[in-house]
C-alpha atoms as a PDB file:
ATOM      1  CA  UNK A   1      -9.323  19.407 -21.444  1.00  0.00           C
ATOM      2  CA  UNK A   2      -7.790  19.512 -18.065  1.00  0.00           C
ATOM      3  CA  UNK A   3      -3.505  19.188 -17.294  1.00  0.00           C
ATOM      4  CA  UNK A   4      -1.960  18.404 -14.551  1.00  0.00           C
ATOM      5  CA  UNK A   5       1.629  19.544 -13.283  1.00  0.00           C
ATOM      6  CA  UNK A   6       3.264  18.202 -10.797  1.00  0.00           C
ATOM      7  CA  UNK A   7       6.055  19.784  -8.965  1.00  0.00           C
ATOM      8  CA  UNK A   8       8.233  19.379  -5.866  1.00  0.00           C
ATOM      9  CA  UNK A   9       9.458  16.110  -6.283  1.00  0.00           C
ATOM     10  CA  UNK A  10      13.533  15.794  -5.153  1.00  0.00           C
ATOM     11  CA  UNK A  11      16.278  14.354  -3.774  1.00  0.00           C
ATOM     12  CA  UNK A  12      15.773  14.295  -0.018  1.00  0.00           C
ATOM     13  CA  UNK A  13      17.620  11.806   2.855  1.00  0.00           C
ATOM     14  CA  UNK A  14      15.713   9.239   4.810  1.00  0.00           C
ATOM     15  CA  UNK A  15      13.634  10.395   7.534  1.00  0.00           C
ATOM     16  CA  UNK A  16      13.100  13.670   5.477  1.00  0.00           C
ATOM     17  CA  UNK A  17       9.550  16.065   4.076  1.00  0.00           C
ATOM     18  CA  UNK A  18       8.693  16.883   0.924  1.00  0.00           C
ATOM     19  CA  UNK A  19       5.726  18.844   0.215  1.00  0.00           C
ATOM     20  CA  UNK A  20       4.809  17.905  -3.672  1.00  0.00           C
ATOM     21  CA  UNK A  21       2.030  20.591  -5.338  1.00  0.00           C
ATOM     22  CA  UNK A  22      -0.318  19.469  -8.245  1.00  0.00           C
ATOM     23  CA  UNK A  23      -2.023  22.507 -10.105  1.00  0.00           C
ATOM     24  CA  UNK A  24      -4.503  21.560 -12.599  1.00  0.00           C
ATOM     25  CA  UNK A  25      -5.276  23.880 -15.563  1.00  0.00           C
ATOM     26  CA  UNK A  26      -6.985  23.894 -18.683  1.00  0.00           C
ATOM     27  CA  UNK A  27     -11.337  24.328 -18.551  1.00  0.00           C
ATOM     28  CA  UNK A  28     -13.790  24.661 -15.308  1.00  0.00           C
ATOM     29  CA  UNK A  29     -11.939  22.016 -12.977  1.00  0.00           C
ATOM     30  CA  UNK A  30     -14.165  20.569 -10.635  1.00  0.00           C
ATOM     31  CA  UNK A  31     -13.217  16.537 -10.220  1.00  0.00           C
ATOM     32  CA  UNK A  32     -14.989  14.012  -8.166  1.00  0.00           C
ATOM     33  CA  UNK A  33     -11.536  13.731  -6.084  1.00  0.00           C
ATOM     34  CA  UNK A  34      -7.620  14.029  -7.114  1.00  0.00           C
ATOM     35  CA  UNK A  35      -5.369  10.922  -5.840  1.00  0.00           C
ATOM     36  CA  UNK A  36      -1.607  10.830  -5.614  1.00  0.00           C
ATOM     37  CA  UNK A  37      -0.304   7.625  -6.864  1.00  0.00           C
ATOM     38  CA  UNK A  38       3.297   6.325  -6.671  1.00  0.00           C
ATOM     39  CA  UNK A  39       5.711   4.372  -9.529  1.00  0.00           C
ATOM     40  CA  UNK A  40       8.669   3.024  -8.288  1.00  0.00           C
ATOM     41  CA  UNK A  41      11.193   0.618 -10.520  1.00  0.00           C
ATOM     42  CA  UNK A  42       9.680  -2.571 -10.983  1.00  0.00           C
ATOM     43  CA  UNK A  43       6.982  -2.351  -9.040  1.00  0.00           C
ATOM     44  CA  UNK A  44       3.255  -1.821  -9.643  1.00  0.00           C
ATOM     45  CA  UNK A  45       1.655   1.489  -9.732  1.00  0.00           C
ATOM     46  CA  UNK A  46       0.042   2.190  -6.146  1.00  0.00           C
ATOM     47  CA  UNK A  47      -2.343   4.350  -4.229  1.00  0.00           C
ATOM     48  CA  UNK A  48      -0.823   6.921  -2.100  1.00  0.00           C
ATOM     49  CA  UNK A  49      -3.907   9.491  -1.045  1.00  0.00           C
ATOM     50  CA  UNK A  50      -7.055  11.318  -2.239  1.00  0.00           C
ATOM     51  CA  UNK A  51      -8.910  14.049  -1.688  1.00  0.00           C
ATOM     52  CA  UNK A  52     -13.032  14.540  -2.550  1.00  0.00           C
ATOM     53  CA  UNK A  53     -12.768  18.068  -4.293  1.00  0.00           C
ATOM     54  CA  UNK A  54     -16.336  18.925  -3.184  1.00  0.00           C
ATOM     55  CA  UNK A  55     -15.661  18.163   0.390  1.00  0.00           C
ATOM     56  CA  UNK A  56     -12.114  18.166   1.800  1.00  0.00           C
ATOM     57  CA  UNK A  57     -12.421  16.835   5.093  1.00  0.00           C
ATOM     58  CA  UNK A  58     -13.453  13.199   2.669  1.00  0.00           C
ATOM     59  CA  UNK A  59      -9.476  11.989   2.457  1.00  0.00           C
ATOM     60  CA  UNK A  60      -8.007   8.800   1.948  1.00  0.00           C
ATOM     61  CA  UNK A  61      -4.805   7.356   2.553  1.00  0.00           C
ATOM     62  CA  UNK A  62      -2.946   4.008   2.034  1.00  0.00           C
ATOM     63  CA  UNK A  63      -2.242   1.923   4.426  1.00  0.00           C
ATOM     64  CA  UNK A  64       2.116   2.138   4.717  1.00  0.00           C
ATOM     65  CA  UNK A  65       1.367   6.312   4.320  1.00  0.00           C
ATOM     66  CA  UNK A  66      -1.178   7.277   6.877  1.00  0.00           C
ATOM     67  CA  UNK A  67       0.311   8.870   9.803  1.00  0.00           C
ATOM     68  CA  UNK A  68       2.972  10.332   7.787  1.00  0.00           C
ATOM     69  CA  UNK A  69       1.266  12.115   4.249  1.00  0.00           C
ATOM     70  CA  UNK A  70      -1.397  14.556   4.553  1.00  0.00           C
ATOM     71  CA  UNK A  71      -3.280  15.480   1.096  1.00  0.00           C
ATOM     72  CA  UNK A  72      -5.285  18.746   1.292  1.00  0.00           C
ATOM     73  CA  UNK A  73      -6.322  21.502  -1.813  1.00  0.00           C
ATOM     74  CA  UNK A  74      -6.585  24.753  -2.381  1.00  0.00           C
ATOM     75  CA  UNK A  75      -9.678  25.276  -4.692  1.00  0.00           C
ATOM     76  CA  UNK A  76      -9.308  28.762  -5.296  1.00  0.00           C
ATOM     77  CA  UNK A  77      -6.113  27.956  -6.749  1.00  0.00           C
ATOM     78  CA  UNK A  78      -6.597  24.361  -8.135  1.00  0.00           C
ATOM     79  CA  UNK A  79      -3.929  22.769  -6.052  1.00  0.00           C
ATOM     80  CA  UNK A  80      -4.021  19.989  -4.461  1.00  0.00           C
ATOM     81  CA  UNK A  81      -0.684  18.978  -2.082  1.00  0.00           C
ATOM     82  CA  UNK A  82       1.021  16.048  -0.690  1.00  0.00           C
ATOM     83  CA  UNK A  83       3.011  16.818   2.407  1.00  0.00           C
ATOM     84  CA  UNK A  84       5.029  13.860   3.166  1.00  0.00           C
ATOM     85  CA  UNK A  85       6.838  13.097   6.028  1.00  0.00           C
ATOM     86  CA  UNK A  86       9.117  10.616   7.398  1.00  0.00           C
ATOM     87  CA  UNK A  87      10.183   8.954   4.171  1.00  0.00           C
ATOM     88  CA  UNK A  88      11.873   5.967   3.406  1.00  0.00           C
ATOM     89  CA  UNK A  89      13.943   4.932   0.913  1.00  0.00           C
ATOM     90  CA  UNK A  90      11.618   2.247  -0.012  1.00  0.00           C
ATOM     91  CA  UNK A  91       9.469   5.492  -1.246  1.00  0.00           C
ATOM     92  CA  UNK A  92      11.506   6.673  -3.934  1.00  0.00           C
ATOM     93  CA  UNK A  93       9.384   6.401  -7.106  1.00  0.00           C
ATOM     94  CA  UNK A  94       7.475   8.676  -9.670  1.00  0.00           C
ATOM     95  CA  UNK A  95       5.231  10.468  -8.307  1.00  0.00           C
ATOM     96  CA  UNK A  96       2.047  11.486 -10.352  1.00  0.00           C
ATOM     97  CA  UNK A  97      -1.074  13.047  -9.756  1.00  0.00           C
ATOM     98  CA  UNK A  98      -4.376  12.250 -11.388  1.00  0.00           C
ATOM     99  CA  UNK A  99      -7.793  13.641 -11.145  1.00  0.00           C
ATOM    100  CA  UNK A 100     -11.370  11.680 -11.801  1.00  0.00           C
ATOM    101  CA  UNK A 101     -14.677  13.053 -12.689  1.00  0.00           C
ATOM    102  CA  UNK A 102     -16.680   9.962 -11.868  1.00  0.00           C
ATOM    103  CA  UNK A 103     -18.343   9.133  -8.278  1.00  0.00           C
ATOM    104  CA  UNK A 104     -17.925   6.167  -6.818  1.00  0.00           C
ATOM    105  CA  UNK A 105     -15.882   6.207  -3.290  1.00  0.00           C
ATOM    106  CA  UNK A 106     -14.839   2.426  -3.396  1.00  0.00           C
ATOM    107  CA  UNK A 107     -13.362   3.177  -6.828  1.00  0.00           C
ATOM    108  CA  UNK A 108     -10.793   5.591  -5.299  1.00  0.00           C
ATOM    109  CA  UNK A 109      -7.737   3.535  -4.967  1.00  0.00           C
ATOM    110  CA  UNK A 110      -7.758   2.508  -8.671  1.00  0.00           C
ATOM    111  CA  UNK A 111      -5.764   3.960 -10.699  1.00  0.00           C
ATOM    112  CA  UNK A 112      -7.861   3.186 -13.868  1.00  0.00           C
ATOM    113  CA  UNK A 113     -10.908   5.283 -12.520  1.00  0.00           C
ATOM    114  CA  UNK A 114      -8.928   8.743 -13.071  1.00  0.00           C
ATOM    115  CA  UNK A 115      -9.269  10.258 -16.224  1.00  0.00           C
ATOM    116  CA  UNK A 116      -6.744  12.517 -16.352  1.00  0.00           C
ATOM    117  CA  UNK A 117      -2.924  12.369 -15.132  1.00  0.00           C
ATOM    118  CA  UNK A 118       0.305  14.414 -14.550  1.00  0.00           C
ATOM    119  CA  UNK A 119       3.542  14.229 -16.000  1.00  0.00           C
ATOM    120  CA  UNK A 120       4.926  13.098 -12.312  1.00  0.00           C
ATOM    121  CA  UNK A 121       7.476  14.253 -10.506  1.00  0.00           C
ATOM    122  CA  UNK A 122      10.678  12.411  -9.394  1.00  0.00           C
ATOM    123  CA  UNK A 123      11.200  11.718  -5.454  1.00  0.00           C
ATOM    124  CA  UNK A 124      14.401   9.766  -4.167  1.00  0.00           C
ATOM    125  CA  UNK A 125      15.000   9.549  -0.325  1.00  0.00           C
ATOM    126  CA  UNK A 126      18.666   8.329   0.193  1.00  0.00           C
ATOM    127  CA  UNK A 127      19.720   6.754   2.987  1.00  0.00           C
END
């Protein structure tokens, strides 16, 4: 079985970084890709980035994010990290991270193709 931990979620004021961490432990991790996905109250679950953990330079990004988040790993330790930059308030939510084993590129934004996920990790931006 594989866990996920999520960590440097925070309070931080609009316009703001936060760099949030995601170590996976547990057996021989080696996903298909790792996504970062966002909760906020009363709103949908969303998309936020992914990384392919074979092949790092294969990232994606939602749309409202790109320019601003970078996702990037560190096999050696398991780690995969979300810097995030400029936020908003509108970005306060739950952050979680979530790993998949199965292929399948278009399949990458949803949510329901990861099979295992994080406890999340808080992240208010005040304005």
């Amino acid at each position: 079985q594989v866990q996920l931990a999520e960590s440097g979620g925070g309070l931080v004021q609009s316009g703001g970084s936060l760099r949030l961490s995601c170590a996976a432990s547990g057996r021989t991790f080696s996903p298909y890709g790792v996504g970062w996905f966002r909760h906020a109250p009363g709103k949908e679950r969303e998309f936020v980035a992914a990384i392919l953990w074979s092949n790092d330079d294969n990232t994606y990004y939602a749309g409202s994010v790109k320019g601003r988040f970078t996702i990037s790993r560190d096999s050696a330790k398991n780690t995969v990290y979300l810097q995030m930059n400029n936020l908003t308030p509108e970005e306060t939510a739950v952050y979680y991270c979530a790993a998949k084993t199965g292929g399948g590129v278009y399949l990458i934004p949803n949510g329901r193709s990861y099979n295992y996920w994080g406890q999340g990790t808080h992240v208010t931006v005040s304005s």
